[in-house]
C-alpha atoms as a PDB file:
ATOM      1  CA  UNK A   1     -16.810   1.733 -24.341  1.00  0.00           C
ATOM      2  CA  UNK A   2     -18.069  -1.744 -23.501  1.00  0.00           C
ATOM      3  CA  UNK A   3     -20.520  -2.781 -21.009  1.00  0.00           C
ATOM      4  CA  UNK A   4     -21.942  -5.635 -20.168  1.00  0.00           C
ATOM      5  CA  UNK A   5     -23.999  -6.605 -16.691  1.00  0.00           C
ATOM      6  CA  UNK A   6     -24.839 -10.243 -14.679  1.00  0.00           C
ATOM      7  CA  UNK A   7     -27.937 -10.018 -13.034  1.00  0.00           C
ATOM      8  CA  UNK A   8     -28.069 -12.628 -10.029  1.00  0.00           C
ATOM      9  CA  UNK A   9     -32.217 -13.514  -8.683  1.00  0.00           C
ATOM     10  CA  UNK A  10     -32.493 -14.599  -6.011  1.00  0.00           C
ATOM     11  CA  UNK A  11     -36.124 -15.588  -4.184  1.00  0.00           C
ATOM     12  CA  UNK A  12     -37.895 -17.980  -1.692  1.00  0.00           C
ATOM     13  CA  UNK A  13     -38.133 -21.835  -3.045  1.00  0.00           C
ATOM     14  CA  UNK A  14     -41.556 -21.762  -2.375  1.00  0.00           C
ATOM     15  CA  UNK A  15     -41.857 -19.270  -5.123  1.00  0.00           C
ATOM     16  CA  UNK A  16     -43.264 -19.812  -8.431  1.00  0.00           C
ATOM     17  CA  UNK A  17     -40.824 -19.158 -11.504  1.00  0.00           C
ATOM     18  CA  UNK A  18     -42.735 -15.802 -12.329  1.00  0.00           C
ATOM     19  CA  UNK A  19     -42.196 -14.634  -9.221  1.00  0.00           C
ATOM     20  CA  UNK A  20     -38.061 -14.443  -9.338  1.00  0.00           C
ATOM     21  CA  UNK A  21     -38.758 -11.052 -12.378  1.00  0.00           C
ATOM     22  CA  UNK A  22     -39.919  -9.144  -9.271  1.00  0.00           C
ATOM     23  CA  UNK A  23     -36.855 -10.031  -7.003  1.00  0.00           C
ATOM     24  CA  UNK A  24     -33.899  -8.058  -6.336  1.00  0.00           C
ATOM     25  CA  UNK A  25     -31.448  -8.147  -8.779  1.00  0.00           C
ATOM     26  CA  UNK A  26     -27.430  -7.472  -8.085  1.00  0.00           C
ATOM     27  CA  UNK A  27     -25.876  -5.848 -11.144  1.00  0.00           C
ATOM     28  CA  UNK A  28     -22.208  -6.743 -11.524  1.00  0.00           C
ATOM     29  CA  UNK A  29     -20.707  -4.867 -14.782  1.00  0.00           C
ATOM     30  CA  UNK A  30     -17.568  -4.388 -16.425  1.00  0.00           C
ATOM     31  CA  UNK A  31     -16.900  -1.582 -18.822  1.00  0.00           C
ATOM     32  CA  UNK A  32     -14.230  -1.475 -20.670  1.00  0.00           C
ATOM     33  CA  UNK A  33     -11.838   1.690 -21.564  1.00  0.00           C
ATOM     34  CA  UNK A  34      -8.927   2.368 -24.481  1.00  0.00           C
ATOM     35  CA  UNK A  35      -6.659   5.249 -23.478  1.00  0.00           C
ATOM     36  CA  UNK A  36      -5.091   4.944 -26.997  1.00  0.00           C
ATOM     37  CA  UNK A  37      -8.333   5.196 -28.458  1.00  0.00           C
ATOM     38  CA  UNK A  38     -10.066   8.572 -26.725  1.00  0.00           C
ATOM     39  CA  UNK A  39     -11.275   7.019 -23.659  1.00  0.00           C
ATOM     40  CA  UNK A  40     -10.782   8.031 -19.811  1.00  0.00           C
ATOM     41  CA  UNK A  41     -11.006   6.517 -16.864  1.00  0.00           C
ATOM     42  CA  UNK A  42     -13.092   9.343 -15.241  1.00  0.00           C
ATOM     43  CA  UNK A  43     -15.304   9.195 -17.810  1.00  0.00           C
ATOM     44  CA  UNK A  44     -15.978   5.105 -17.775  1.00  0.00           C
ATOM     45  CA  UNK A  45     -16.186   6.015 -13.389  1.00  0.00           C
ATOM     46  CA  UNK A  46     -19.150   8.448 -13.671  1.00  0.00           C
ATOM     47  CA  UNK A  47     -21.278   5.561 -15.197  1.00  0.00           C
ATOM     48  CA  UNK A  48     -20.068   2.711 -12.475  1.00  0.00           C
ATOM     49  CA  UNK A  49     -22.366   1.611  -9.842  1.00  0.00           C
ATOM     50  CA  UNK A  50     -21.135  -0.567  -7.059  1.00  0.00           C
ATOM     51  CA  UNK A  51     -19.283  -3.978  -7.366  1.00  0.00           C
ATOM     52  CA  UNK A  52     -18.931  -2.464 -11.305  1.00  0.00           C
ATOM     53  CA  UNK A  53     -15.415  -3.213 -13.099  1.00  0.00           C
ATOM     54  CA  UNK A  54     -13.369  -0.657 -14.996  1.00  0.00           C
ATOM     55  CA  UNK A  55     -11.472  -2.875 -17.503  1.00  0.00           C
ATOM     56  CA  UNK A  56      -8.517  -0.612 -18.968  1.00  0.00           C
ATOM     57  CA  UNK A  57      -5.992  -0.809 -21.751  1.00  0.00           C
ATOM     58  CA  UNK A  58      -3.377   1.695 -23.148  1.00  0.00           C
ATOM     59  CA  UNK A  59      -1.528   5.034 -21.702  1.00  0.00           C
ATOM     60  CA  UNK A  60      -4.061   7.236 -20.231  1.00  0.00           C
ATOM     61  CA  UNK A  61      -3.000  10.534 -19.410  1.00  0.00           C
ATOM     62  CA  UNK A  62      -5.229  11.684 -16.743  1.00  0.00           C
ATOM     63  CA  UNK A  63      -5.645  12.501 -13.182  1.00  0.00           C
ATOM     64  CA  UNK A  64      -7.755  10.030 -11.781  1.00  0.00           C
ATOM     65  CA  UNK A  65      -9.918  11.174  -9.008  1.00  0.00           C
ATOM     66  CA  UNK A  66     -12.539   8.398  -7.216  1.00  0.00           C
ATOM     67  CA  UNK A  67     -14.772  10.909  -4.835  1.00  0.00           C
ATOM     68  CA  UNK A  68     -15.874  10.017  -1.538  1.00  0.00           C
ATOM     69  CA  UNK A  69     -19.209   8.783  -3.302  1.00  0.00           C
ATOM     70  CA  UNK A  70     -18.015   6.028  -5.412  1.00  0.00           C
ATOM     71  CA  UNK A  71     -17.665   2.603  -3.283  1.00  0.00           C
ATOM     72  CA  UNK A  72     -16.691  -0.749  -4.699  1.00  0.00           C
ATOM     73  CA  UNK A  73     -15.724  -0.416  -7.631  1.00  0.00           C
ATOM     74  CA  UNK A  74     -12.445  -2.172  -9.530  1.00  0.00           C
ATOM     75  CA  UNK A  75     -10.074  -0.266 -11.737  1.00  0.00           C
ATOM     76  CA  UNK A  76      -8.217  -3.107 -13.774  1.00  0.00           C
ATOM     77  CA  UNK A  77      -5.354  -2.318 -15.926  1.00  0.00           C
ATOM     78  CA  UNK A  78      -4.520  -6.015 -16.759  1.00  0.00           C
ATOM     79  CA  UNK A  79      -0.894  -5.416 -15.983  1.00  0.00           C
ATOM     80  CA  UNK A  80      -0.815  -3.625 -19.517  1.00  0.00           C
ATOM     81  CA  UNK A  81      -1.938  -0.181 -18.700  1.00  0.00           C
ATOM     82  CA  UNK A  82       0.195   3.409 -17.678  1.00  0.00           C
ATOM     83  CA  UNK A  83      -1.682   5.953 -15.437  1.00  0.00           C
ATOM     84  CA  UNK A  84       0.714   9.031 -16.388  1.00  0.00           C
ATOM     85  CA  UNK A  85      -0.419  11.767 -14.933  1.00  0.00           C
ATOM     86  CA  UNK A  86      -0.323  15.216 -17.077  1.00  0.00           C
ATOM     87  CA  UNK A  87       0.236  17.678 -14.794  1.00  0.00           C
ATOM     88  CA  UNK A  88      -1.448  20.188 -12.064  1.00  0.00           C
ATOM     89  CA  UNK A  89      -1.293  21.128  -8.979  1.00  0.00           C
ATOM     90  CA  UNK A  90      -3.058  20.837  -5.326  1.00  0.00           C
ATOM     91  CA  UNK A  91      -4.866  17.381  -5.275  1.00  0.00           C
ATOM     92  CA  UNK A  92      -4.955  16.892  -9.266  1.00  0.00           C
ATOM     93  CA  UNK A  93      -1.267  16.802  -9.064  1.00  0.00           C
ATOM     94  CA  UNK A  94      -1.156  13.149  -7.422  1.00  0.00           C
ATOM     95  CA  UNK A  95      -1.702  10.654 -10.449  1.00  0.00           C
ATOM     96  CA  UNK A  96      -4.557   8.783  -8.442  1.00  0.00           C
ATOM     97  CA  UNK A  97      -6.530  10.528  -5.797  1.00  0.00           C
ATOM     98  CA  UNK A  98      -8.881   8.357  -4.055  1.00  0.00           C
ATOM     99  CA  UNK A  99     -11.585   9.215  -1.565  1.00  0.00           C
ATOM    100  CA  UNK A 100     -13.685   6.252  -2.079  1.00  0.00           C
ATOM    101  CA  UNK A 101     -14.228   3.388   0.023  1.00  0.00           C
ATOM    102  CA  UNK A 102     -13.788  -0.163  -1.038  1.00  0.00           C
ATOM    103  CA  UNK A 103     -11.566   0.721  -4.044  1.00  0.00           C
ATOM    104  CA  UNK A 104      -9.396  -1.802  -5.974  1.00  0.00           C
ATOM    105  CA  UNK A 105      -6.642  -0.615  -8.224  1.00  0.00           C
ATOM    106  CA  UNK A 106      -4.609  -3.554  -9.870  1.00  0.00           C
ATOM    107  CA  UNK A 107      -2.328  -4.441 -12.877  1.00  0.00           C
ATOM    108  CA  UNK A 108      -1.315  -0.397 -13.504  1.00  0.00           C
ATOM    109  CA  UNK A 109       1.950   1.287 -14.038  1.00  0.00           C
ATOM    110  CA  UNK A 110       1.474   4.765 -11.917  1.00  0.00           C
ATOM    111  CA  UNK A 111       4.167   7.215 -12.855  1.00  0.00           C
ATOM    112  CA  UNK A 112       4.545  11.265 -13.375  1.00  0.00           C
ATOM    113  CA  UNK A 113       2.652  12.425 -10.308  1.00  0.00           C
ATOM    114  CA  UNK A 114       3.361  14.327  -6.467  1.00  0.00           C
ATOM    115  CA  UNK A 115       2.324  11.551  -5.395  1.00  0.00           C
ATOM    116  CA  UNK A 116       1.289   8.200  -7.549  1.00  0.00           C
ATOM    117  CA  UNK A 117      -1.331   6.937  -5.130  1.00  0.00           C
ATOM    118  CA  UNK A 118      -2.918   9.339  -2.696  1.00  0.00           C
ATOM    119  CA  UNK A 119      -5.564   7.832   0.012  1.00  0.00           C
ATOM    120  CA  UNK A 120      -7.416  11.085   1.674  1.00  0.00           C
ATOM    121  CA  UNK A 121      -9.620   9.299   4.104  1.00  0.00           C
ATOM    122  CA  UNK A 122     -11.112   8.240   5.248  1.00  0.00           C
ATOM    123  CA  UNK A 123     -10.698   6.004   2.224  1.00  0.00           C
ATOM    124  CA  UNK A 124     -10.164   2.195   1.611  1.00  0.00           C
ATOM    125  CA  UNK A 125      -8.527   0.679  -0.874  1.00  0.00           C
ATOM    126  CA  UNK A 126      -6.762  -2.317  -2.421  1.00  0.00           C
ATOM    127  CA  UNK A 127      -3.236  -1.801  -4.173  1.00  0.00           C
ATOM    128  CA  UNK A 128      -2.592  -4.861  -5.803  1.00  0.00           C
ATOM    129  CA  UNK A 129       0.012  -5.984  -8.633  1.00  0.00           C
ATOM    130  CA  UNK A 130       1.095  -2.152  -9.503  1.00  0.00           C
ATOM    131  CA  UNK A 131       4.456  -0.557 -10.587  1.00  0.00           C
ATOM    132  CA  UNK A 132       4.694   3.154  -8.973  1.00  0.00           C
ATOM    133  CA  UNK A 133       7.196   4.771 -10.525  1.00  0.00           C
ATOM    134  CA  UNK A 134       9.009   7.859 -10.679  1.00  0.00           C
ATOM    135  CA  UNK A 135       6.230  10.236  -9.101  1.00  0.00           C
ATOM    136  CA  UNK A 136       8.066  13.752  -7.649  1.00  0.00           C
ATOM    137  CA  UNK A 137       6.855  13.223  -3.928  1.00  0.00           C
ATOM    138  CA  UNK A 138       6.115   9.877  -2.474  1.00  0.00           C
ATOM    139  CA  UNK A 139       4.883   6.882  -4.449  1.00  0.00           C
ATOM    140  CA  UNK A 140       1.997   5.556  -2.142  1.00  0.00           C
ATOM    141  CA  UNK A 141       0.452   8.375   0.448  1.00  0.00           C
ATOM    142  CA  UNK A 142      -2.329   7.121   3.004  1.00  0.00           C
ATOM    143  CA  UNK A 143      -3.664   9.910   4.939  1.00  0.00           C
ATOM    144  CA  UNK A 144      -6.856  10.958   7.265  1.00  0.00           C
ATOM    145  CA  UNK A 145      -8.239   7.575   8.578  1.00  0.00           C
ATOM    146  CA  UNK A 146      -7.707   5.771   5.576  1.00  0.00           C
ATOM    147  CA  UNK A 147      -7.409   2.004   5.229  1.00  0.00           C
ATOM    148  CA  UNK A 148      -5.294   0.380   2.267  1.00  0.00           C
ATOM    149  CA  UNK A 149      -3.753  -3.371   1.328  1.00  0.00           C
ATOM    150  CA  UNK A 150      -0.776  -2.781  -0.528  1.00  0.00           C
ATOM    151  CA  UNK A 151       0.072  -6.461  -2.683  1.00  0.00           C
ATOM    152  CA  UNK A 152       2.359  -7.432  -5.203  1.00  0.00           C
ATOM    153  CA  UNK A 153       3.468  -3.951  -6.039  1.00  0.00           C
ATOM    154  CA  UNK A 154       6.510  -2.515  -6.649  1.00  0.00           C
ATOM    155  CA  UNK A 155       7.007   1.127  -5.365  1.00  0.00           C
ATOM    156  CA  UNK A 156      10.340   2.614  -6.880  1.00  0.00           C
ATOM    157  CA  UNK A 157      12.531   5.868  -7.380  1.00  0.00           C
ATOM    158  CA  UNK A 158       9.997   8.368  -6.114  1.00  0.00           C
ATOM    159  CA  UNK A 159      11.292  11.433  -5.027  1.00  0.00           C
ATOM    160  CA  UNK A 160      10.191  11.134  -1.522  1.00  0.00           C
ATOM    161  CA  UNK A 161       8.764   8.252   0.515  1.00  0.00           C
ATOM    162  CA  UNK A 162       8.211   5.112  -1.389  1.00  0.00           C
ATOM    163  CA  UNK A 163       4.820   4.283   1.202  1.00  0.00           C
ATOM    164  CA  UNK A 164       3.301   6.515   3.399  1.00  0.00           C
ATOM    165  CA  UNK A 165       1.497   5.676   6.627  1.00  0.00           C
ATOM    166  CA  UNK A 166       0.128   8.976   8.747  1.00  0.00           C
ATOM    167  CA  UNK A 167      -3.025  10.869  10.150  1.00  0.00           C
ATOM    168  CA  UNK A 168      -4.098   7.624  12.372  1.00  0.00           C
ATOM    169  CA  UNK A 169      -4.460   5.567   9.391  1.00  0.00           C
ATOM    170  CA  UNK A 170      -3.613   1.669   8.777  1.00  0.00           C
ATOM    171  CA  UNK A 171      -1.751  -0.199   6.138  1.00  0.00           C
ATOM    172  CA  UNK A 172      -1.648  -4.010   5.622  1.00  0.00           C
ATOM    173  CA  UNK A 173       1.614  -3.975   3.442  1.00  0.00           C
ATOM    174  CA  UNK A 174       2.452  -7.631   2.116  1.00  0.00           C
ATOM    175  CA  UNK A 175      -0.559  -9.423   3.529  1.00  0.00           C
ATOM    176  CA  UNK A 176      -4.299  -9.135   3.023  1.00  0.00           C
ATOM    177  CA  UNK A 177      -5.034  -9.758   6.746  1.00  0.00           C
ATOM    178  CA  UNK A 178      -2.741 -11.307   9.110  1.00  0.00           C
ATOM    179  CA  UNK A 179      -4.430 -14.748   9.897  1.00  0.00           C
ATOM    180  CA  UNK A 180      -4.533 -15.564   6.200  1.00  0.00           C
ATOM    181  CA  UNK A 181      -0.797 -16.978   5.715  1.00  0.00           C
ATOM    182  CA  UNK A 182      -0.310 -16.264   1.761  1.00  0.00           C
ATOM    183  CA  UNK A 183       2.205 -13.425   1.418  1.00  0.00           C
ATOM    184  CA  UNK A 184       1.612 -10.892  -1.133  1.00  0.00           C
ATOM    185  CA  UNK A 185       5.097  -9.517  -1.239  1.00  0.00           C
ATOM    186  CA  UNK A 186       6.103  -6.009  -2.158  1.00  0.00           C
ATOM    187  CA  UNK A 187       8.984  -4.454  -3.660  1.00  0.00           C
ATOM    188  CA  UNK A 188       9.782  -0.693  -2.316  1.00  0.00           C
ATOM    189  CA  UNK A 189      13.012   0.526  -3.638  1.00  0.00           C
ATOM    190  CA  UNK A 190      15.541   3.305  -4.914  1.00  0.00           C
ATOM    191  CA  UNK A 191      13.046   5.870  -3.190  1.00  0.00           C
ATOM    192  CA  UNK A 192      14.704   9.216  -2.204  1.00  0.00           C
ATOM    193  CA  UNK A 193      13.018   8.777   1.742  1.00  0.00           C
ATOM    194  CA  UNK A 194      12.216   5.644   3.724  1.00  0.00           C
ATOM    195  CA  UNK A 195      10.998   3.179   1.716  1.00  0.00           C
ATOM    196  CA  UNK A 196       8.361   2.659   4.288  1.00  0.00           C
ATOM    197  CA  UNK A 197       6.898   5.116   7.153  1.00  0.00           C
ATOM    198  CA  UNK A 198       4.741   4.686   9.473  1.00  0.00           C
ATOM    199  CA  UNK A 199       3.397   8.054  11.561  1.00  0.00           C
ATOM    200  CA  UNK A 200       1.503  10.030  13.858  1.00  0.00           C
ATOM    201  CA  UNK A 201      -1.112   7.501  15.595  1.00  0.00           C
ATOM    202  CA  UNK A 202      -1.380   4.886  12.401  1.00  0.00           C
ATOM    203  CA  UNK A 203       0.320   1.693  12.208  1.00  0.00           C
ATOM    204  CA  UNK A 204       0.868  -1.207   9.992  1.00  0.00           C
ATOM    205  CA  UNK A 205       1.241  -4.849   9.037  1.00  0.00           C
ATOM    206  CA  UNK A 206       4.754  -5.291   7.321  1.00  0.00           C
ATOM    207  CA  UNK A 207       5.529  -8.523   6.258  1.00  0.00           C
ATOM    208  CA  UNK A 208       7.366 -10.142   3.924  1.00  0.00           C
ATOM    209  CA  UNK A 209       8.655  -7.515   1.542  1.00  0.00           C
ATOM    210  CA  UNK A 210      11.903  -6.666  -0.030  1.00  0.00           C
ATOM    211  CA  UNK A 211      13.148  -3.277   1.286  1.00  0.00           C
ATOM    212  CA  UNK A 212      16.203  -2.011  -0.207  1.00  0.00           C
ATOM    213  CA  UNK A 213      18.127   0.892  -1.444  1.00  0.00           C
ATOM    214  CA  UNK A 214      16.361   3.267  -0.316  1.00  0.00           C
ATOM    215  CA  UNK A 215      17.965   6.916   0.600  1.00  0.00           C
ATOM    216  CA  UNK A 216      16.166   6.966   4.063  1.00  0.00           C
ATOM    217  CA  UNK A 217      16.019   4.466   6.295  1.00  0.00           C
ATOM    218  CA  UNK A 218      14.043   1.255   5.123  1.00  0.00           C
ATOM    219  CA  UNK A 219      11.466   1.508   7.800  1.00  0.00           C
ATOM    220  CA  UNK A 220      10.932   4.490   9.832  1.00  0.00           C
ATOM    221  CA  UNK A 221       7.966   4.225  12.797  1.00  0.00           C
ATOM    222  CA  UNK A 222       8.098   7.364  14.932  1.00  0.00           C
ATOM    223  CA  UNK A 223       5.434   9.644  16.401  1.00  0.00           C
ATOM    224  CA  UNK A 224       3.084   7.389  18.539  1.00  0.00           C
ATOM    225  CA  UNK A 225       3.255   5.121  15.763  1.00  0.00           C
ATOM    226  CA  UNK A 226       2.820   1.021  16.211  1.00  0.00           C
ATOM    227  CA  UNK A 227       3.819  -0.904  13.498  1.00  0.00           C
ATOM    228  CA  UNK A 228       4.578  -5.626  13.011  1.00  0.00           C
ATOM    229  CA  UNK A 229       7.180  -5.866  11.084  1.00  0.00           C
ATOM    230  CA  UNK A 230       8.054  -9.164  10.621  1.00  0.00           C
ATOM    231  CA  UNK A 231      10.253 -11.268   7.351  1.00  0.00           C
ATOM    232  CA  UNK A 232      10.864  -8.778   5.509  1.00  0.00           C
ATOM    233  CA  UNK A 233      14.577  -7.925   3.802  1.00  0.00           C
ATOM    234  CA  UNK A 234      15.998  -5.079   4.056  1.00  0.00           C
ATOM    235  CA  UNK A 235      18.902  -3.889   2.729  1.00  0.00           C
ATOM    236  CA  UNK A 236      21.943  -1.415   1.571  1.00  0.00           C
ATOM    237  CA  UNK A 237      18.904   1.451   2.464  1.00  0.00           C
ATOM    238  CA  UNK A 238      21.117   4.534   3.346  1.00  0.00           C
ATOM    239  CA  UNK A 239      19.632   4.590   6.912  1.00  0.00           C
ATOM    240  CA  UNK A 240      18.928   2.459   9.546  1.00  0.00           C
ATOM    241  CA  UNK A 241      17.187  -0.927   8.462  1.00  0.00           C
ATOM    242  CA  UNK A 242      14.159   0.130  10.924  1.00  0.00           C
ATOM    243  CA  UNK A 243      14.027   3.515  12.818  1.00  0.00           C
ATOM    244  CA  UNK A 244      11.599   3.392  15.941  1.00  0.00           C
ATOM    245  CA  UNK A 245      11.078   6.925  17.921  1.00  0.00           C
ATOM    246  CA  UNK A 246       8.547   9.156  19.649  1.00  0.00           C
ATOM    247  CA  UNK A 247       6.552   6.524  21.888  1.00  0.00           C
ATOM    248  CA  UNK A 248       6.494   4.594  19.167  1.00  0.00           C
ATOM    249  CA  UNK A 249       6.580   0.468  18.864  1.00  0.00           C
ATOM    250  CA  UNK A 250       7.716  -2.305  16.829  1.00  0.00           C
ATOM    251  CA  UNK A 251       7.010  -6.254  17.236  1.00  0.00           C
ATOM    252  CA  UNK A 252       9.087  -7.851  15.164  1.00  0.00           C
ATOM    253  CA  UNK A 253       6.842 -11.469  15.741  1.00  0.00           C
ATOM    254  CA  UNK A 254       3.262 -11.342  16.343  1.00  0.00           C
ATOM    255  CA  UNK A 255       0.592 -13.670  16.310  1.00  0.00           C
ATOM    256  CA  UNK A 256      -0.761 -15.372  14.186  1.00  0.00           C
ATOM    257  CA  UNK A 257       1.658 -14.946  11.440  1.00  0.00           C
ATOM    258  CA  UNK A 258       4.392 -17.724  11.787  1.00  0.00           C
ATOM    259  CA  UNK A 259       6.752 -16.329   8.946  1.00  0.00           C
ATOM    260  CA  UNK A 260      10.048 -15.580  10.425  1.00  0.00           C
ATOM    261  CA  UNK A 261      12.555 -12.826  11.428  1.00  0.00           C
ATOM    262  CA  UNK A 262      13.627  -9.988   9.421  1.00  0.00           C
ATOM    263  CA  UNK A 263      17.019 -10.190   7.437  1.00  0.00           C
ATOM    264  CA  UNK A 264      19.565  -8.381   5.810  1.00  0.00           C
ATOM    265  CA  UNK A 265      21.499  -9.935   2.822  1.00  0.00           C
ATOM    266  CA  UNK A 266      24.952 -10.694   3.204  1.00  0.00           C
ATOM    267  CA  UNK A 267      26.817  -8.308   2.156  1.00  0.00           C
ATOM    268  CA  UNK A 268      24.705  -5.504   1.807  1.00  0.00           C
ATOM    269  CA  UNK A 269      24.574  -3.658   5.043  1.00  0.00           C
ATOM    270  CA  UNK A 270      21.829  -0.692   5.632  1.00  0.00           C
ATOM    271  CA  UNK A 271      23.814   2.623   6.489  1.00  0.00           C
ATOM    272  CA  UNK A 272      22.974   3.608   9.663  1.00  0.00           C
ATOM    273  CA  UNK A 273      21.815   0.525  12.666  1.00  0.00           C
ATOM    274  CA  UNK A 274      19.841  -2.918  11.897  1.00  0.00           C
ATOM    275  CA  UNK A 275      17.603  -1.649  14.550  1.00  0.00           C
ATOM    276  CA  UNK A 276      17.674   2.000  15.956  1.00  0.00           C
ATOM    277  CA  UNK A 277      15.344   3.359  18.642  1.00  0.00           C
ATOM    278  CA  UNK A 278      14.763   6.525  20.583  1.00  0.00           C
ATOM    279  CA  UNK A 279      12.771   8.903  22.387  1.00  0.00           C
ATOM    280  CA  UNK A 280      10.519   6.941  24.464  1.00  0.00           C
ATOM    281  CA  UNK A 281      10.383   3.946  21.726  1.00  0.00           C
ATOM    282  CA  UNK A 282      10.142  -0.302  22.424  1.00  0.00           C
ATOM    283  CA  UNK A 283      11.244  -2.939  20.153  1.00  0.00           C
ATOM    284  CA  UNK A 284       9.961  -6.353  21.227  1.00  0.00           C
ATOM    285  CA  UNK A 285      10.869  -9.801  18.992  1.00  0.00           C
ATOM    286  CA  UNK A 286      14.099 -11.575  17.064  1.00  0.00           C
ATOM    287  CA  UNK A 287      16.864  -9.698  15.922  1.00  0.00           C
ATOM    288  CA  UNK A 288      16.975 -11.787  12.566  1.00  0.00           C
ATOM    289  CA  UNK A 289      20.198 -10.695  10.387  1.00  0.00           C
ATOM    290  CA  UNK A 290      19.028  -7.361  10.445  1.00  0.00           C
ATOM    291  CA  UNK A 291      22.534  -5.453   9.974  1.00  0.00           C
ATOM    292  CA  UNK A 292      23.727  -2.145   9.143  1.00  0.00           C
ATOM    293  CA  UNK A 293      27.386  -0.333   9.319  1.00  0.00           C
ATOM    294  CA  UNK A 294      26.869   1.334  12.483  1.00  0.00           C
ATOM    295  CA  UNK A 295      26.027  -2.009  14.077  1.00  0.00           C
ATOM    296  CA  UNK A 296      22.883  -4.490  14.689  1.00  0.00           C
ATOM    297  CA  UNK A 297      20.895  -2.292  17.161  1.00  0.00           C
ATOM    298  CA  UNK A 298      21.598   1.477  18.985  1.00  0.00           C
ATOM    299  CA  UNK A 299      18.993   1.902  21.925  1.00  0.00           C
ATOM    300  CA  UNK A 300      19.225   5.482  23.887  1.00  0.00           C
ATOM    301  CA  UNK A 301      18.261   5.003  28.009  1.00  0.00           C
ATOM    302  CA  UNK A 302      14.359   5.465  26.784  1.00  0.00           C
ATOM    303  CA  UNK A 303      13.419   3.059  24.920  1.00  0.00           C
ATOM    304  CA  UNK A 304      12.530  -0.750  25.877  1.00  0.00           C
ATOM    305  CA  UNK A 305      15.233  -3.016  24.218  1.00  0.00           C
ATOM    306  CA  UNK A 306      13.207  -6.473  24.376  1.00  0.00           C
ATOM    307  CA  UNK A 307      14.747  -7.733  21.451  1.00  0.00           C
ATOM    308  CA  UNK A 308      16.166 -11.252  21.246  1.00  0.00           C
ATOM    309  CA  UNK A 309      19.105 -12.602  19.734  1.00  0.00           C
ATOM    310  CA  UNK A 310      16.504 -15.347  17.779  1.00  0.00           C
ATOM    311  CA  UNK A 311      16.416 -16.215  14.225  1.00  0.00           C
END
């Protein structure tokens, strides 16, 4: 193991030189880990300190747990590295269990967990340029107040939910904040649930993602829920394209984000309805080509239907 630290001085102008040795100094290190040759991420975490970088190469089997006292750290697998968990139970059974705040987690394959990522909050986190993959339950789990961006990964063929939005917690999926206009586009497909869902007082920036084949619906938002969804493609997912229920709302064009409607491919219909709501639900914005077989949109006599024919 590797490490090597940047000390930045900083001090007044009027300072003399001798004076900048007795001001404060901001470590910034990177240690480095080989899973193929005997090293763990836990073990390179213990020794972090924050705005520290976890540089990591090779299959490392290992439940990786960040606890509610580590902040800002990075764990880097420079798109190169597998996370497969060995198998447990309770919270060691998800593959990465985070608790920490300010955590980034980029360029990793996640795969043989409950869940692959699992936010218990409150928690916040960055999810960017990751494969989840084939993890039992649901491939990305936010839970308990937690916060996470979820960019350039591709969630796929977990057993459950591919993302999982619930216990009043909020997920930017596909951007890093709305006003910013760069997309960060994910892939969630060939998940056994939703590919997205949004629950129980949380809610969520969706934008500009492909959505598709998904055994659920592609995005469900129920349960008090609020949730902008907006250019996103979603597709042949064996429910509705989006599901919206339970007082719960979706705004399928919000400011500031000027990126266009939802769609689904020609050809490959979602299904169940492009648009289904219920139970006390709204649905404000453009209609897009959202499509499935049992039609563009089914509204029951309780929900606001203030969607436009637009594209």
């Amino acid at each position: 193991m590797n490490k090597t630290s940047i000390c930045v001085v900083t001090g007044k102008a009027a300072l003399v030189a001798t004076l900048c040795f007795s001001a404060l100094c901001a470590h910034a290190a990177t240690v480095s880990v080989d899973c193929d040759k005997g090293g763990t991420i836990m073990d390179a975490v213990a020794k972090t300190q924050p705005g520290d970088t976890v540089l990591v190469s090779g299959t490392c089997k290992e439940h990786v747990n960040i606890a509610p006292e580590i902040v800002r750290i990075t764990l880097d697998g420079q798109k190169k590295t597998t996370i497969h968990h060995p198998g447990g139970k309770a919270a060691s059974a998800h593959a990465v269990y985070i608790r920490g705040k300010e955590i980034t987690i980029k360029g990793f394959t996640v795969t043989g967990g409950l869940d692959g990522i699992h936010l218990s909050g409150p928690a916040s986190t960055v999810i960017d340029g990751n494969t989840v993959v084939k993890n039992s339950g649901r491939g990305i789990h936010i839970d308990k107040g937690s916060i996470a961006r979820i960019l350039n990964t591709t969630v796929e063929e977990s057993g459950g939910i591919g993302i999982d939005v619930t216990g009043a917690s909020y997920a930017y999926i596909g951007v890093f904040i709305p006003r910013v206009p760069a997309l960060a586009p994910n892939i969630i497909r060939n998940n056994g649930g939703p590919g997205i869902n949004i629950e129980r007082t949380s809610g969520a920036w969706i934008v500009g993602n492909t959505i598709n084949n998904n055994k659920g619906n592609g995005i469900t938002v129920h349960r008090n829920a609020q949730a902008d969804v907006i250019a996103n493609t979603i597709s042949a997912n064996g429910g509705d394209a989006i599901s919206v229920s339970f007082g719960s709302g979706v705004n399928l064009v919000s400011e500031p984000r000027k990126d266009g409607p939802n769609q689904t491919v020609a050809g490959q219909n979602n299904g169940g309805a492009g648009i289904r709501c219920m139970v006390g639900g709204y649905v404000d914005g453009p209609m897009g080509t959202l499509a499935g077989t049992q039609g563009a949109k089914w509204f029951d006599n309780s929900c606001a239907d203030r969607v436009t024919a637009g594209k």
